[in-house]
PDB file of N, CA and C in Angstrom:
ATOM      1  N   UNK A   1       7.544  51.653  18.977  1.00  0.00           N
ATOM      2  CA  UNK A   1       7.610  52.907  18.261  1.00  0.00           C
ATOM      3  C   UNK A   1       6.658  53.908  18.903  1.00  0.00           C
ATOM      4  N   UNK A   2       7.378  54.908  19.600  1.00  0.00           N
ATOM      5  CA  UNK A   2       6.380  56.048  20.417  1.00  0.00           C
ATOM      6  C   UNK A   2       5.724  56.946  18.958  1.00  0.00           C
ATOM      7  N   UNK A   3       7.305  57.248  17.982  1.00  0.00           N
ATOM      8  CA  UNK A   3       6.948  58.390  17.519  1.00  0.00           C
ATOM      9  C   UNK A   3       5.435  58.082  16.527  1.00  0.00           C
ATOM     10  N   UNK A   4       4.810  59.166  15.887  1.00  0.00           N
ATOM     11  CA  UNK A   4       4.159  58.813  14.734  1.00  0.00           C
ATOM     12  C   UNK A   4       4.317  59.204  13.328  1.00  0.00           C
ATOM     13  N   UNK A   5       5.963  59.722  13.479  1.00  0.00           N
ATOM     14  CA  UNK A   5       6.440  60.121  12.025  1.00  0.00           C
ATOM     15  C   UNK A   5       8.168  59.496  12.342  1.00  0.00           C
ATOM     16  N   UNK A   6       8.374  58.958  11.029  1.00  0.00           N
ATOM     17  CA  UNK A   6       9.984  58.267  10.846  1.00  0.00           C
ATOM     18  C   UNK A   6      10.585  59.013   9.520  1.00  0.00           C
ATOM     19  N   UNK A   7      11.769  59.238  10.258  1.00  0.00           N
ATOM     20  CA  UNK A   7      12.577  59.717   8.515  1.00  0.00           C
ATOM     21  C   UNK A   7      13.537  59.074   9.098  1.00  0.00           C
ATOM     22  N   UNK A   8      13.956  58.272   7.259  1.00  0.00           N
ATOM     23  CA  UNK A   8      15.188  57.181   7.683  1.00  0.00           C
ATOM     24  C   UNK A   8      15.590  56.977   5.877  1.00  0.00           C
ATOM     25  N   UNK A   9      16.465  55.931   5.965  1.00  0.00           N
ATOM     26  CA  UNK A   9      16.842  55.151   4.775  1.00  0.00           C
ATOM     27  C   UNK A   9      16.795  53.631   4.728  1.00  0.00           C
ATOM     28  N   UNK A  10      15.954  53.618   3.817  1.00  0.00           N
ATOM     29  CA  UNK A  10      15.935  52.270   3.803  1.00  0.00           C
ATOM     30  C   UNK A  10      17.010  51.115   2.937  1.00  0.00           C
ATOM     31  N   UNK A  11      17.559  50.418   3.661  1.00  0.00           N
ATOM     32  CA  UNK A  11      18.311  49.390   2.646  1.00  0.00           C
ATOM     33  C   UNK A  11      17.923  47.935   3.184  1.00  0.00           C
ATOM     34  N   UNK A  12      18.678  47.259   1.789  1.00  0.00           N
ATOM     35  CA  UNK A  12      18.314  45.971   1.684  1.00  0.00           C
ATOM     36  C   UNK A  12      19.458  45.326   2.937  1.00  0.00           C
ATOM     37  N   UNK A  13      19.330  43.555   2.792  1.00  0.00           N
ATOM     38  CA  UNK A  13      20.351  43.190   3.426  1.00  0.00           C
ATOM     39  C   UNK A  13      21.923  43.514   3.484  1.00  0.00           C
ATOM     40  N   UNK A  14      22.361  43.798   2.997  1.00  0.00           N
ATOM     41  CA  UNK A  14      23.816  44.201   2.494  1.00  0.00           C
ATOM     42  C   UNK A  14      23.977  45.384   2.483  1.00  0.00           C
ATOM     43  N   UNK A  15      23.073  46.296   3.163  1.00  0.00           N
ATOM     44  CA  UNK A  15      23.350  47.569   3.138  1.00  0.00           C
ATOM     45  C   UNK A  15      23.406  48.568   2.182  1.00  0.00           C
ATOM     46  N   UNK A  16      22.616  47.972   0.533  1.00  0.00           N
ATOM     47  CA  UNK A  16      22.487  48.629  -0.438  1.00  0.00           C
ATOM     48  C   UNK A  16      21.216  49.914  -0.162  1.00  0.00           C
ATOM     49  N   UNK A  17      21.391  51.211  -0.569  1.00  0.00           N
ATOM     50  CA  UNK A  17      20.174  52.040  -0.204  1.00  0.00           C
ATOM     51  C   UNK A  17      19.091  51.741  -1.037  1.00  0.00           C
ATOM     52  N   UNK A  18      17.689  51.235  -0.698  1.00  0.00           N
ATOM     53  CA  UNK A  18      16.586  51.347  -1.273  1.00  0.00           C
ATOM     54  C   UNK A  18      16.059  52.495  -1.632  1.00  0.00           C
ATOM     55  N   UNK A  19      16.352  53.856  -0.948  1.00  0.00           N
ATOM     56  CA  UNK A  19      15.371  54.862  -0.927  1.00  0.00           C
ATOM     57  C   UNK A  19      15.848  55.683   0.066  1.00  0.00           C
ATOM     58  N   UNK A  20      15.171  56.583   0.775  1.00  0.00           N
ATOM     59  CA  UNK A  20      15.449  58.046   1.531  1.00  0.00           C
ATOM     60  C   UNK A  20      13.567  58.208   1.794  1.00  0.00           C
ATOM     61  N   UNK A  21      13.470  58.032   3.242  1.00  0.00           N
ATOM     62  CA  UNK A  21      12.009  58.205   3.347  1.00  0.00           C
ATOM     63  C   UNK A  21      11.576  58.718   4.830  1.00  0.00           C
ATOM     64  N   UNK A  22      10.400  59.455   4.392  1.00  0.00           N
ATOM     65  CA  UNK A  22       9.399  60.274   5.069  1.00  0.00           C
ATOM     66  C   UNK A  22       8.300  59.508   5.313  1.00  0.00           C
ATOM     67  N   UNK A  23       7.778  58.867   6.623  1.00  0.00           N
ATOM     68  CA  UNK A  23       6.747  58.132   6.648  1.00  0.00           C
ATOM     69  C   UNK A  23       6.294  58.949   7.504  1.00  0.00           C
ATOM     70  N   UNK A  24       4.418  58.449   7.956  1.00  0.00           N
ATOM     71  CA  UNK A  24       3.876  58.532   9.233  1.00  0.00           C
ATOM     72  C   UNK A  24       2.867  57.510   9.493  1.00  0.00           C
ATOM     73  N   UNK A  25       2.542  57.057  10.813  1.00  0.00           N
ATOM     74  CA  UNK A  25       2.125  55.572  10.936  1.00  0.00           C
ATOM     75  C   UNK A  25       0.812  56.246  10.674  1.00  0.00           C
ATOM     76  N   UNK A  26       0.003  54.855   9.877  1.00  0.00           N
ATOM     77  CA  UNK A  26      -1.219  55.564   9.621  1.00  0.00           C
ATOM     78  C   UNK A  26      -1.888  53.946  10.291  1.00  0.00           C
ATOM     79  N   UNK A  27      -2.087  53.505  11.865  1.00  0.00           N
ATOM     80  CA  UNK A  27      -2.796  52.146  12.600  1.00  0.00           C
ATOM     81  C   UNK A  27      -1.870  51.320  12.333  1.00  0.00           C
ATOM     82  N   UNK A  28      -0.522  51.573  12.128  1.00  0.00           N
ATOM     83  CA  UNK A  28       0.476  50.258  11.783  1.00  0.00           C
ATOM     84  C   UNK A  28       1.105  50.004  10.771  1.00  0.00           C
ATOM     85  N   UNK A  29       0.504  50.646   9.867  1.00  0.00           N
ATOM     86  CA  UNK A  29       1.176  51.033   8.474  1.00  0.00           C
ATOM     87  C   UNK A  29       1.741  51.883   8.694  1.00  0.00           C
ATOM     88  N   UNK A  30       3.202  52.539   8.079  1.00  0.00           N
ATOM     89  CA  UNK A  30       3.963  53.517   7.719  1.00  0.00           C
ATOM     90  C   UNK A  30       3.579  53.762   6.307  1.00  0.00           C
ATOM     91  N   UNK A  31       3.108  54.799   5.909  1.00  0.00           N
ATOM     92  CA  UNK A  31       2.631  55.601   4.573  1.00  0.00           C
ATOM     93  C   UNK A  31       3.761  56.787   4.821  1.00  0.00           C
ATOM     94  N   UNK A  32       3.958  57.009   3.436  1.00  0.00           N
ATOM     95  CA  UNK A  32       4.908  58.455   3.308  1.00  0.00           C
ATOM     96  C   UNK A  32       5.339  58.432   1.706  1.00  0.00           C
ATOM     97  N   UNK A  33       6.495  59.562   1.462  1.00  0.00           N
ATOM     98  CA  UNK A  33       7.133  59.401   0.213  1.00  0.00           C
ATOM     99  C   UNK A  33       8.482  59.166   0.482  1.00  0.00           C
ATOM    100  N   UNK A  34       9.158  58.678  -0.595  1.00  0.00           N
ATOM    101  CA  UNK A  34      10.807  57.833  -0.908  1.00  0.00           C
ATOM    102  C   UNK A  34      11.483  58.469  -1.943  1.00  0.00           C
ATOM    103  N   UNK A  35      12.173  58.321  -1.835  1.00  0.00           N
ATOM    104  CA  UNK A  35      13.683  59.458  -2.933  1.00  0.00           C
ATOM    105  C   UNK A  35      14.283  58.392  -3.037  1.00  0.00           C
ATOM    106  N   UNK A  36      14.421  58.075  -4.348  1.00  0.00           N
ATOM    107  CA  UNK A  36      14.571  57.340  -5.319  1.00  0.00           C
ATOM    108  C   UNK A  36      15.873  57.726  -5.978  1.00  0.00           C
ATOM    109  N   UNK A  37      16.310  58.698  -6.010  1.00  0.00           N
ATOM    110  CA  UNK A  37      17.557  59.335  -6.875  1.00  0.00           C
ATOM    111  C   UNK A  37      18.630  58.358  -6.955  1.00  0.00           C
ATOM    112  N   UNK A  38      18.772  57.582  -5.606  1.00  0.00           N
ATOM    113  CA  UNK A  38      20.795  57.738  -5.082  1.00  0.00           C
ATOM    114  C   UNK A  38      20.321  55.870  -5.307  1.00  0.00           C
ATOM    115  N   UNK A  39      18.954  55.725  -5.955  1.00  0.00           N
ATOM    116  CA  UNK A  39      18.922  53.864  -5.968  1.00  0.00           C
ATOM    117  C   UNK A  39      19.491  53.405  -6.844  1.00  0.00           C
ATOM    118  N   UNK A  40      19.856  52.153  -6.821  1.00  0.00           N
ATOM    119  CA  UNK A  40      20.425  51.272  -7.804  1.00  0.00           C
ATOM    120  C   UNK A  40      19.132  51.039  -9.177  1.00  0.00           C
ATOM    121  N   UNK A  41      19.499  51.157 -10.251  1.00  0.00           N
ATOM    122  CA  UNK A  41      18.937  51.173 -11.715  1.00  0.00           C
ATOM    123  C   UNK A  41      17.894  50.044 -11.433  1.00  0.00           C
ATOM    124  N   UNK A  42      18.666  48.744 -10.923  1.00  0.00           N
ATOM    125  CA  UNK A  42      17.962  47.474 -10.972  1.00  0.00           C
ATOM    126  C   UNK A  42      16.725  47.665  -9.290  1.00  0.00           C
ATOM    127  N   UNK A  43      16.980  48.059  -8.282  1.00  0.00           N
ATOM    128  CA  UNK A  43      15.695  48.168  -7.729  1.00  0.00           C
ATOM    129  C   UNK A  43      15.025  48.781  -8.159  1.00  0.00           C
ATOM    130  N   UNK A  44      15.318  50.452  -8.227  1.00  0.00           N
ATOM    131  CA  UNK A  44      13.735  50.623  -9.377  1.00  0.00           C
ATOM    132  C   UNK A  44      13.231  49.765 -10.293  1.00  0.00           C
ATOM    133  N   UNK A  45      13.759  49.357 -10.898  1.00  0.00           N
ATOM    134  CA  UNK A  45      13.318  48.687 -12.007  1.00  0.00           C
ATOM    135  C   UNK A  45      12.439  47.796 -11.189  1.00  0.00           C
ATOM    136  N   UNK A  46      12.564  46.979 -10.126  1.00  0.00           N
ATOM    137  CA  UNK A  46      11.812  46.093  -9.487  1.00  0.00           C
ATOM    138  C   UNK A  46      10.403  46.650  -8.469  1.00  0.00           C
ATOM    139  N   UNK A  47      10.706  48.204  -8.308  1.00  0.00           N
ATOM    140  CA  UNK A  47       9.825  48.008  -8.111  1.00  0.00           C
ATOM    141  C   UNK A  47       8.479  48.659  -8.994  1.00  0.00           C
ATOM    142  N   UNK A  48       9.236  48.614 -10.168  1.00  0.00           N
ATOM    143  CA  UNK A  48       8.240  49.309 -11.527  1.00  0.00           C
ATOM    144  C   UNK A  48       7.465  48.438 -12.031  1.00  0.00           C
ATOM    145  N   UNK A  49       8.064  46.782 -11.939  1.00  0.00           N
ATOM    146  CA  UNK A  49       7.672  46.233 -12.333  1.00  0.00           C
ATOM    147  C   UNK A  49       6.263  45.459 -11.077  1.00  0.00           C
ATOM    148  N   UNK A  50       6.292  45.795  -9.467  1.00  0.00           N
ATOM    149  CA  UNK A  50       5.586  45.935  -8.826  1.00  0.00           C
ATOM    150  C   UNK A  50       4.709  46.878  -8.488  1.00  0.00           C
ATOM    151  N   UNK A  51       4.681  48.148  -9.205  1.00  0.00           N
ATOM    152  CA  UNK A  51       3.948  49.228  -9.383  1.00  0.00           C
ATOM    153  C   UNK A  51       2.792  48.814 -10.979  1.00  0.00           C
ATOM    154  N   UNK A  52       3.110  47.936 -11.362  1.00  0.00           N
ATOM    155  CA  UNK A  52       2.958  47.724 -12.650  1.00  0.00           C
ATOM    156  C   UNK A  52       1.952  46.266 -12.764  1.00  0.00           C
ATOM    157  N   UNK A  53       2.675  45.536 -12.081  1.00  0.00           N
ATOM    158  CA  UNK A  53       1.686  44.577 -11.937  1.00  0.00           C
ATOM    159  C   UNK A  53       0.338  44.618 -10.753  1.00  0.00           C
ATOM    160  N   UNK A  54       0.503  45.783  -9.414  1.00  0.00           N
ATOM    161  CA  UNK A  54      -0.583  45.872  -8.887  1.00  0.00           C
ATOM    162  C   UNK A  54      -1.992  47.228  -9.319  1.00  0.00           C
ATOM    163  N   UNK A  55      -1.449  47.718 -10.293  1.00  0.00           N
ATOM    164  CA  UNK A  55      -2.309  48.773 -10.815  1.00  0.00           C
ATOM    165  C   UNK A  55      -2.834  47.882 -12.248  1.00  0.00           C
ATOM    166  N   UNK A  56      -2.090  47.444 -13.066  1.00  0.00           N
ATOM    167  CA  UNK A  56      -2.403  46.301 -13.953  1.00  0.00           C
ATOM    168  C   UNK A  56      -3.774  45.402 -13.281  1.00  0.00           C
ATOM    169  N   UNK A  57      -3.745  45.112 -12.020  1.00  0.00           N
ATOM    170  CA  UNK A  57      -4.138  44.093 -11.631  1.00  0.00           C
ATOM    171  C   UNK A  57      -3.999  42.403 -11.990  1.00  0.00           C
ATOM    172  N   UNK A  58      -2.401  42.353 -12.234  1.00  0.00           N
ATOM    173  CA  UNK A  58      -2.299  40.963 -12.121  1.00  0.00           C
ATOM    174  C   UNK A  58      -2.024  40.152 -11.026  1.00  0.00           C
ATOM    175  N   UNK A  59      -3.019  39.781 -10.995  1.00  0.00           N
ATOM    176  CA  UNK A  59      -2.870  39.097  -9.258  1.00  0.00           C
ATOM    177  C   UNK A  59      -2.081  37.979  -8.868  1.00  0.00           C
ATOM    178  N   UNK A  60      -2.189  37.285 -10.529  1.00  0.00           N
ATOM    179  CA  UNK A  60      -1.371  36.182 -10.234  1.00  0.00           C
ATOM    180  C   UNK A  60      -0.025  36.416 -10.481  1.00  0.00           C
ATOM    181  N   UNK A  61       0.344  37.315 -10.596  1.00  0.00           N
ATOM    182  CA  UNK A  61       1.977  37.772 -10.253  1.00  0.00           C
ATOM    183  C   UNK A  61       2.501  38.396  -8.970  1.00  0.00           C
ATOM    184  N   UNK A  62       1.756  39.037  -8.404  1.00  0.00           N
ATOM    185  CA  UNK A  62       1.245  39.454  -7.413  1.00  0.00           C
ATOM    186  C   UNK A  62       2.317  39.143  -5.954  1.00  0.00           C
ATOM    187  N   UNK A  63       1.758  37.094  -5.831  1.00  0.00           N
ATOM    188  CA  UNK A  63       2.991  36.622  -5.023  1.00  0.00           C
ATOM    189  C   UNK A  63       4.159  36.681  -5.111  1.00  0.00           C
ATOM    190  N   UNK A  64       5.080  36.326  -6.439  1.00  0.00           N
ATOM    191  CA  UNK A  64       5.862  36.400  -6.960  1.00  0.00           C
ATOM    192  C   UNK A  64       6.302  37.348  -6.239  1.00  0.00           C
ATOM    193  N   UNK A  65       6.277  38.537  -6.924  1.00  0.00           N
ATOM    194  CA  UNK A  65       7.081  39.848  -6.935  1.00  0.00           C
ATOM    195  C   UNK A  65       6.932  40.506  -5.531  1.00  0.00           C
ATOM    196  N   UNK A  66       6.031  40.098  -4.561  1.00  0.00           N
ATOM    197  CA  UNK A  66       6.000  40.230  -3.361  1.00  0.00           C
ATOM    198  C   UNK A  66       7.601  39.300  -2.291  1.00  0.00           C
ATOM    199  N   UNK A  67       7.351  37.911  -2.933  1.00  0.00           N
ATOM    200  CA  UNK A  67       8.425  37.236  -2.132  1.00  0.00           C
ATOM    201  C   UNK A  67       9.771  38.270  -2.726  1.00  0.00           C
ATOM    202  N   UNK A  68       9.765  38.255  -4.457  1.00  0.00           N
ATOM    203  CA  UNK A  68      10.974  38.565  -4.144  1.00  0.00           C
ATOM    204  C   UNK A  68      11.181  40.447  -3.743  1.00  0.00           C
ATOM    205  N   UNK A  69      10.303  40.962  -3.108  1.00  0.00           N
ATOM    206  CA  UNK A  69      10.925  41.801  -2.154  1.00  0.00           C
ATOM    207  C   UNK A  69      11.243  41.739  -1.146  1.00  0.00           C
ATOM    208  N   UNK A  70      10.320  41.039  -0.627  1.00  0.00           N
ATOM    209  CA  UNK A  70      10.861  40.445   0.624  1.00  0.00           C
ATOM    210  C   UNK A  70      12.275  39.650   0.914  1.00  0.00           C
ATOM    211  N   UNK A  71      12.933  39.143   0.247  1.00  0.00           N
ATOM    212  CA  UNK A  71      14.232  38.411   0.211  1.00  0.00           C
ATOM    213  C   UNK A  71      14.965  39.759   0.218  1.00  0.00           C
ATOM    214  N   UNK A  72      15.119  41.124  -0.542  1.00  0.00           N
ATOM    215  CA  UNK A  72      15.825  41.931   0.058  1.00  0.00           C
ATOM    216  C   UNK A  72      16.598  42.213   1.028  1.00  0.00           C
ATOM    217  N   UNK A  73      15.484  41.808   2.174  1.00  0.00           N
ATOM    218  CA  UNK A  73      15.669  42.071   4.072  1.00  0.00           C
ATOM    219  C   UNK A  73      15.723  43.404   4.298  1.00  0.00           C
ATOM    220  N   UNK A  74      14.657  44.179   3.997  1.00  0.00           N
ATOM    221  CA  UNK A  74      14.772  45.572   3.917  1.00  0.00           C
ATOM    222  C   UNK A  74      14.625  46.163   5.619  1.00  0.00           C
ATOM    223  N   UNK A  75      15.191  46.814   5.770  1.00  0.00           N
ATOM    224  CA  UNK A  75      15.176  47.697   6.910  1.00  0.00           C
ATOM    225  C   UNK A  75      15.423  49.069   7.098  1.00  0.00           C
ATOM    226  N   UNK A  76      15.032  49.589   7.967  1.00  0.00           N
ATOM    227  CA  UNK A  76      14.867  51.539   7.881  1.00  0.00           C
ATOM    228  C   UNK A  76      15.759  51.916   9.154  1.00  0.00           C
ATOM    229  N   UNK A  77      16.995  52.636   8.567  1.00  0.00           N
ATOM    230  CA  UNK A  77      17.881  52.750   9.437  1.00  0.00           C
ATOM    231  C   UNK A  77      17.537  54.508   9.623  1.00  0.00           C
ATOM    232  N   UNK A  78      17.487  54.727  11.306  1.00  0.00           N
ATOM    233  CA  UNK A  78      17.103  55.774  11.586  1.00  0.00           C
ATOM    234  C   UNK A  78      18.197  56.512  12.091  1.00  0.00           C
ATOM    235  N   UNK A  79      17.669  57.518  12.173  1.00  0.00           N
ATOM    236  CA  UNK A  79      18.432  59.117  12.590  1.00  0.00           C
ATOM    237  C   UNK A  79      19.508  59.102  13.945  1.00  0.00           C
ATOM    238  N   UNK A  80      18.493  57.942  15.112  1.00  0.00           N
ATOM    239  CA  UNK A  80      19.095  57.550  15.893  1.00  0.00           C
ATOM    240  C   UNK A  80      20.386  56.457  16.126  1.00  0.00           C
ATOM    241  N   UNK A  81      20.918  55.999  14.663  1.00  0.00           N
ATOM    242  CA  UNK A  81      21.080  54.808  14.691  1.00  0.00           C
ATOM    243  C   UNK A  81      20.749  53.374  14.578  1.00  0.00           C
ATOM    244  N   UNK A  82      19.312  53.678  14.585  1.00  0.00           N
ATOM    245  CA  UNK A  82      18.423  52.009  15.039  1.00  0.00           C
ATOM    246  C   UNK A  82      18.469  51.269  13.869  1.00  0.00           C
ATOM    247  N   UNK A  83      18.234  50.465  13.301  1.00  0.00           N
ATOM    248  CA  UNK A  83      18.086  49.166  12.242  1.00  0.00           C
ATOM    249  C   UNK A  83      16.877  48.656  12.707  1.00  0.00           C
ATOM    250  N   UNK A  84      15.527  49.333  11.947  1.00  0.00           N
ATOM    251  CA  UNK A  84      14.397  48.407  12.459  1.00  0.00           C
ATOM    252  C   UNK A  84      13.955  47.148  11.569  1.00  0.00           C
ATOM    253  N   UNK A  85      13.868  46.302  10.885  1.00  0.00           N
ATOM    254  CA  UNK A  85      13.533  45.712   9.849  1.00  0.00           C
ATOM    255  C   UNK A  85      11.825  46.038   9.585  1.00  0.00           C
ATOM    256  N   UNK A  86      11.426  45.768   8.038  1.00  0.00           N
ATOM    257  CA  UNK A  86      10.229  46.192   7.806  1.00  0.00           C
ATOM    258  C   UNK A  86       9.823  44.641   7.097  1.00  0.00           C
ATOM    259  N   UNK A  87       8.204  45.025   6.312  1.00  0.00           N
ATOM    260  CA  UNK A  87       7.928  43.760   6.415  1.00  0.00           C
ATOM    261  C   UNK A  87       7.267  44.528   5.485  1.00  0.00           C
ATOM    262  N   UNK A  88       6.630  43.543   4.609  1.00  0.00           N
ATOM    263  CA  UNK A  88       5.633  44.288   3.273  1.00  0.00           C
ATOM    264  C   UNK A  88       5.439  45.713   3.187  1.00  0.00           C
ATOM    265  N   UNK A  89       6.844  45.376   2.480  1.00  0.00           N
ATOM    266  CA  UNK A  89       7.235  46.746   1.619  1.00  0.00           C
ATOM    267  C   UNK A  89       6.334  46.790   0.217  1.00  0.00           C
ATOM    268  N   UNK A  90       6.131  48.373   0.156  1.00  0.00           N
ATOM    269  CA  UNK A  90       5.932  48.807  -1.118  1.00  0.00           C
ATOM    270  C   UNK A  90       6.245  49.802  -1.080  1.00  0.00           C
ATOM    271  N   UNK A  91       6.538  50.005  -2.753  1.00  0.00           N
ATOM    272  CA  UNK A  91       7.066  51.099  -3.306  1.00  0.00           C
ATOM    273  C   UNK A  91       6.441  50.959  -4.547  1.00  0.00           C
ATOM    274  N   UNK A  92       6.328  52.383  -5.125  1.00  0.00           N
ATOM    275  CA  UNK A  92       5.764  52.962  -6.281  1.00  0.00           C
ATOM    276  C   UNK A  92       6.272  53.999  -6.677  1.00  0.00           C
ATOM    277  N   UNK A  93       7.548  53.381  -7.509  1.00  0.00           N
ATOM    278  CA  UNK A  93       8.302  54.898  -8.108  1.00  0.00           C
ATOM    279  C   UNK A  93       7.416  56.003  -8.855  1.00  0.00           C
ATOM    280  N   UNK A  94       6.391  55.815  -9.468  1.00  0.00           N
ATOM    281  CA  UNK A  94       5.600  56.878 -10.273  1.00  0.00           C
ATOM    282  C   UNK A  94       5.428  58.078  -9.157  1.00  0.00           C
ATOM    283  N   UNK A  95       4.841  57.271  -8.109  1.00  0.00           N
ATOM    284  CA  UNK A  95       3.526  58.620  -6.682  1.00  0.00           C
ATOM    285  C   UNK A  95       5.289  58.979  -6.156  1.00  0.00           C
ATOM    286  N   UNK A  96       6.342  57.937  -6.270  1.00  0.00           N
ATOM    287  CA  UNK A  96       7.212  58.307  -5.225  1.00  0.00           C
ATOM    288  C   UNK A  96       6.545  58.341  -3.819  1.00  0.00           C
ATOM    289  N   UNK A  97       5.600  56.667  -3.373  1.00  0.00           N
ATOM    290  CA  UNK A  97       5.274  56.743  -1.997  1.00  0.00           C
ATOM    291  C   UNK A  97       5.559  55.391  -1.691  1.00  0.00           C
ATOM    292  N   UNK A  98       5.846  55.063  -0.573  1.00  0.00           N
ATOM    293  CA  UNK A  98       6.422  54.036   0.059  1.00  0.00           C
ATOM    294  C   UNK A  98       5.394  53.450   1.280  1.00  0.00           C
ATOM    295  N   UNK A  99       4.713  52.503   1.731  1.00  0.00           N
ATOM    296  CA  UNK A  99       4.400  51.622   2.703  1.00  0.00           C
ATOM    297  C   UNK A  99       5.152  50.631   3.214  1.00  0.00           C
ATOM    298  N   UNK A 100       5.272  50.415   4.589  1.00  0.00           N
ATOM    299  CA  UNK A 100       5.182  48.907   4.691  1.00  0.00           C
ATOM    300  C   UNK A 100       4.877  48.895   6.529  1.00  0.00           C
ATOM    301  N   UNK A 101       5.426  47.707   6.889  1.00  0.00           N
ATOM    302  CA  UNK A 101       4.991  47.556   8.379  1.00  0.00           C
ATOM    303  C   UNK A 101       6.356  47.354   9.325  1.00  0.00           C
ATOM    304  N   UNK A 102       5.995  47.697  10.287  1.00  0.00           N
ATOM    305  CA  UNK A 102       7.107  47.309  11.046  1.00  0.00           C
ATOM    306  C   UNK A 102       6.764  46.032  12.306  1.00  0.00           C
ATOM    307  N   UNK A 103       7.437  44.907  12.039  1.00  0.00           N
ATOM    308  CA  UNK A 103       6.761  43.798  13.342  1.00  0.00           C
ATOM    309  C   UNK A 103       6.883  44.234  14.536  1.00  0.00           C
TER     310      UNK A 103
END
């Protein structure tokens, strides 16, 4: 990755849209905000309930709700065409901001 800003869409394995996002690498992290509008009822919901348990601070849920984002298979399909896959995703529908990494 030359650039240091990505706008893309992110979807799960199956090509469902996660989001609509504006990142910029901040050392390897992608930080930015996500548009949420055009998502399915049930991912928000998942990740409210991961917005919810890491401001909560329950830690011991923590793993949980981490694997199951990860089973998603989320990836950020770009402007160019590309399919990059990402890797510890987050999302926080409240800020409407999105992290994760790219391997």
């Amino acid at each position: 990755m030359s650039s240091t800003r990505l706008e893309g869409r992110l979807v799960d394995a199956r090509g469902h849209l996660i989001g609509v996002v504006r990142v910029s690498d901040k050392g390897g992290c992608w930080l930015g905000e996500i548009d949420l509008n055009d998502t399915a009822p049930g991912l928000v919901a998942l990740f409210t309930r991961f917005e919810e348990v890491v401001y909560g601070q329950m830690l011991s849920f923590l793993d949980e709700m981490e694997a199951e984002i990860q089973q998603l298979g989320a990836r950020l399909l770009t402007g160019e065409g590309k399919a990059i896959p990402v890797d510890d995703l987050q999302i926080y529908p409240a800020e409407r901001g999105v992290s994760f990494r790219i391997p």
